[in-house]
C-alpha atoms as a PDB file:
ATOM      1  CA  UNK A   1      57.040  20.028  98.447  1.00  0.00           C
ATOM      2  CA  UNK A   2      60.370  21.334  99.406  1.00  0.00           C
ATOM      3  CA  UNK A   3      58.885  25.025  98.722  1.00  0.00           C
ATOM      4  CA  UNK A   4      56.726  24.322 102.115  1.00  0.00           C
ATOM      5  CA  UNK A   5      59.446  23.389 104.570  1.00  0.00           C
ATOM      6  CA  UNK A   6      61.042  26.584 103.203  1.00  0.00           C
ATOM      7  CA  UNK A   7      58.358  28.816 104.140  1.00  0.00           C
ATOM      8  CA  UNK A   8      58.426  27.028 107.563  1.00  0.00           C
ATOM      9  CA  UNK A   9      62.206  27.376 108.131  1.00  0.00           C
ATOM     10  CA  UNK A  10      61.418  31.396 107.365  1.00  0.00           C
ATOM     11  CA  UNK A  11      58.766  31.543 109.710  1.00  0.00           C
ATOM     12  CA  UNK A  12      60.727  30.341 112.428  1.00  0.00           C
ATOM     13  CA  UNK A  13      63.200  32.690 111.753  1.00  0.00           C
ATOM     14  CA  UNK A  14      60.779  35.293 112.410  1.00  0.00           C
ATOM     15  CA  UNK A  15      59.701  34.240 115.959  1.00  0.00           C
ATOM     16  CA  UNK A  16      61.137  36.414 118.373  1.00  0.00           C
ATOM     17  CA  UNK A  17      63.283  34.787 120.758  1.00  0.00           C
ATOM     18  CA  UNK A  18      63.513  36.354 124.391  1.00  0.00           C
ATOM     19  CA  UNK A  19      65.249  35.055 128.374  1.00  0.00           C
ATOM     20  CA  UNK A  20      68.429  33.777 128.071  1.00  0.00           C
ATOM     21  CA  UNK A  21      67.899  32.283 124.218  1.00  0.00           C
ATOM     22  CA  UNK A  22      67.857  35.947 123.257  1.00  0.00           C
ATOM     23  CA  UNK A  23      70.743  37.312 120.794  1.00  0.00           C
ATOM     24  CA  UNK A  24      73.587  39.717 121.732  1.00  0.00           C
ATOM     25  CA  UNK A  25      73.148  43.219 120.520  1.00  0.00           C
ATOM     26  CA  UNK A  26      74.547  46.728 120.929  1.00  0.00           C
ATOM     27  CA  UNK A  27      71.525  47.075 124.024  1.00  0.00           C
ATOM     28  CA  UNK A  28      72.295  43.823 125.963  1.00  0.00           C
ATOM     29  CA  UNK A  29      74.763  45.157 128.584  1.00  0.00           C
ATOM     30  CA  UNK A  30      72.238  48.686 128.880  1.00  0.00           C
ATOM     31  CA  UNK A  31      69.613  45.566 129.577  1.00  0.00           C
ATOM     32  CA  UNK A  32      71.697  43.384 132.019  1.00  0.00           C
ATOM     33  CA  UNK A  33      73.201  46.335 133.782  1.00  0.00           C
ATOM     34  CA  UNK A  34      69.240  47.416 134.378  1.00  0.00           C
ATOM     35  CA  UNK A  35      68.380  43.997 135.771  1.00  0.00           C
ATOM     36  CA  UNK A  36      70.818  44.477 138.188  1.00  0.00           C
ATOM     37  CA  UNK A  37      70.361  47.818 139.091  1.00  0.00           C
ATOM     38  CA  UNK A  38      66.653  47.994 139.781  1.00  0.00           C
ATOM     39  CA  UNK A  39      66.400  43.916 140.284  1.00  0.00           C
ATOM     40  CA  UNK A  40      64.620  41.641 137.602  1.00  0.00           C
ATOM     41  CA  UNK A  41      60.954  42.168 139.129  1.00  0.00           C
ATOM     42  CA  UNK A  42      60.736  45.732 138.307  1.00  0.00           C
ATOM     43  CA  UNK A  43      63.135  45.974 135.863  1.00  0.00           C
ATOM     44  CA  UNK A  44      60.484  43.591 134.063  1.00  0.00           C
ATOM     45  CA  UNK A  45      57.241  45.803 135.084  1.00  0.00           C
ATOM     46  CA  UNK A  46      59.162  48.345 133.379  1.00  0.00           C
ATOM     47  CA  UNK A  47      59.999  46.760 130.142  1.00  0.00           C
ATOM     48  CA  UNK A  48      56.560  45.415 129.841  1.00  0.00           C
ATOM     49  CA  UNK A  49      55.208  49.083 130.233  1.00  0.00           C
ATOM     50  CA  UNK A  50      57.455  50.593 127.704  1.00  0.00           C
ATOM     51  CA  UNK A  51      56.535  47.386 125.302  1.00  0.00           C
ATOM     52  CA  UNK A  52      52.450  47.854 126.125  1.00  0.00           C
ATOM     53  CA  UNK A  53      53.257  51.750 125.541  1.00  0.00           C
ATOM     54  CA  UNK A  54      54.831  50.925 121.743  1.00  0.00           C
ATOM     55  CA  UNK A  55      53.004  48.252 120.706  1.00  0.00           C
ATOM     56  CA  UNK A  56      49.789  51.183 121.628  1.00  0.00           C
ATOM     57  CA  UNK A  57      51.501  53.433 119.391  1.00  0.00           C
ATOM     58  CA  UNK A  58      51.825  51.217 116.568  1.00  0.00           C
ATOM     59  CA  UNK A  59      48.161  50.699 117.312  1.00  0.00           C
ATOM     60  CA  UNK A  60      47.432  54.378 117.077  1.00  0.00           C
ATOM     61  CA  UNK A  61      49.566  54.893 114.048  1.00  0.00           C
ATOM     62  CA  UNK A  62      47.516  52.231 112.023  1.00  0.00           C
ATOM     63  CA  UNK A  63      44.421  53.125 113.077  1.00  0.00           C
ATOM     64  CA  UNK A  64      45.289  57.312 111.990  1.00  0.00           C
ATOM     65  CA  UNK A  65      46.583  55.714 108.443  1.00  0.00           C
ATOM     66  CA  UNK A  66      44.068  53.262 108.046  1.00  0.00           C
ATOM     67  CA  UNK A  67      46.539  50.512 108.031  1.00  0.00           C
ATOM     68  CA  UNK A  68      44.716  46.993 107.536  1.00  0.00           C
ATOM     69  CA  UNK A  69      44.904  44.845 111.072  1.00  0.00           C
ATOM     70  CA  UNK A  70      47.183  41.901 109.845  1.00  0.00           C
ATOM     71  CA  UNK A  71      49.160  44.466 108.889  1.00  0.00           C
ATOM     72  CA  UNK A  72      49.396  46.163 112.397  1.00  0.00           C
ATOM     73  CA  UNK A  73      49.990  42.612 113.802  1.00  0.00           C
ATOM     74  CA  UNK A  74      52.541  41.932 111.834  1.00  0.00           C
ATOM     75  CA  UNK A  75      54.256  45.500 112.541  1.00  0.00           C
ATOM     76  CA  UNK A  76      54.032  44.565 116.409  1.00  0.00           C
ATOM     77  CA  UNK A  77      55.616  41.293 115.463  1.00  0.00           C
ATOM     78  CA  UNK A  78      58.373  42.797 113.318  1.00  0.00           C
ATOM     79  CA  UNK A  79      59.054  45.336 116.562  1.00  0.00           C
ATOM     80  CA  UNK A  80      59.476  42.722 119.304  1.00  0.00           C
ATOM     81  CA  UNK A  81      61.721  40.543 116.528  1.00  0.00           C
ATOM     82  CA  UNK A  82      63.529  44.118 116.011  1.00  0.00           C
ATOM     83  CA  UNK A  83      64.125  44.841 119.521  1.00  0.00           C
ATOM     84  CA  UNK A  84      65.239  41.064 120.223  1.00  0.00           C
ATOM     85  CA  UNK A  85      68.399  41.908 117.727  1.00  0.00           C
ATOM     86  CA  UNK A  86      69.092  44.772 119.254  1.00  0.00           C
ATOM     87  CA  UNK A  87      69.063  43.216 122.799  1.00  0.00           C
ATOM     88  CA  UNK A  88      66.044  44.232 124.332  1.00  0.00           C
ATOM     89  CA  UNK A  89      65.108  41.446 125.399  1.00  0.00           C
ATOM     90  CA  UNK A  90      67.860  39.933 127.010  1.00  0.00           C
END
């Protein structure tokens, strides 16, 4: 049994966390600094364009390689987890 809440504990430490429950990292003052700048509203359009645009390219990649789809899912997964460390989404 205790093998089971393990794999649930590392699951959760997967999940991307984003808002204000994001981590610090070496991006979050670019990020902040942009909210400001252009305002939050299209600050966010922006992000989510540059996010659809990757997460299509990781699409594209897989599907040129033949890359299985849970595999491509969890490479878009493993991206937005990525760019929540690096403070992205702050």
């Amino acid at each position: 049994m205790p093998a089971a809440s393990t794999v649930n504990y590392m699951s959760r430490l997967d999940t991307p966390v984003m808002g204000n429950n994001a981590p610090e990292g070496p991006f979050t003052p670019i990020v902040l600094a942009g909210k400001v700048v252009l305002g939050e509203k299209i600050f966010n359009k922006i992000r989510g364009k540059a996010i659809t645009f990757h997460s299509q390219f990781i699409t594209e990649f897989c599907e040129d390689y033949g890359v299985p789809r849970a595999m491509r899912g969890a490479l878009i997964k493993k991206a937005k987890t990525t760019g929540g460390i690096l403070g992205f989404l702050s």
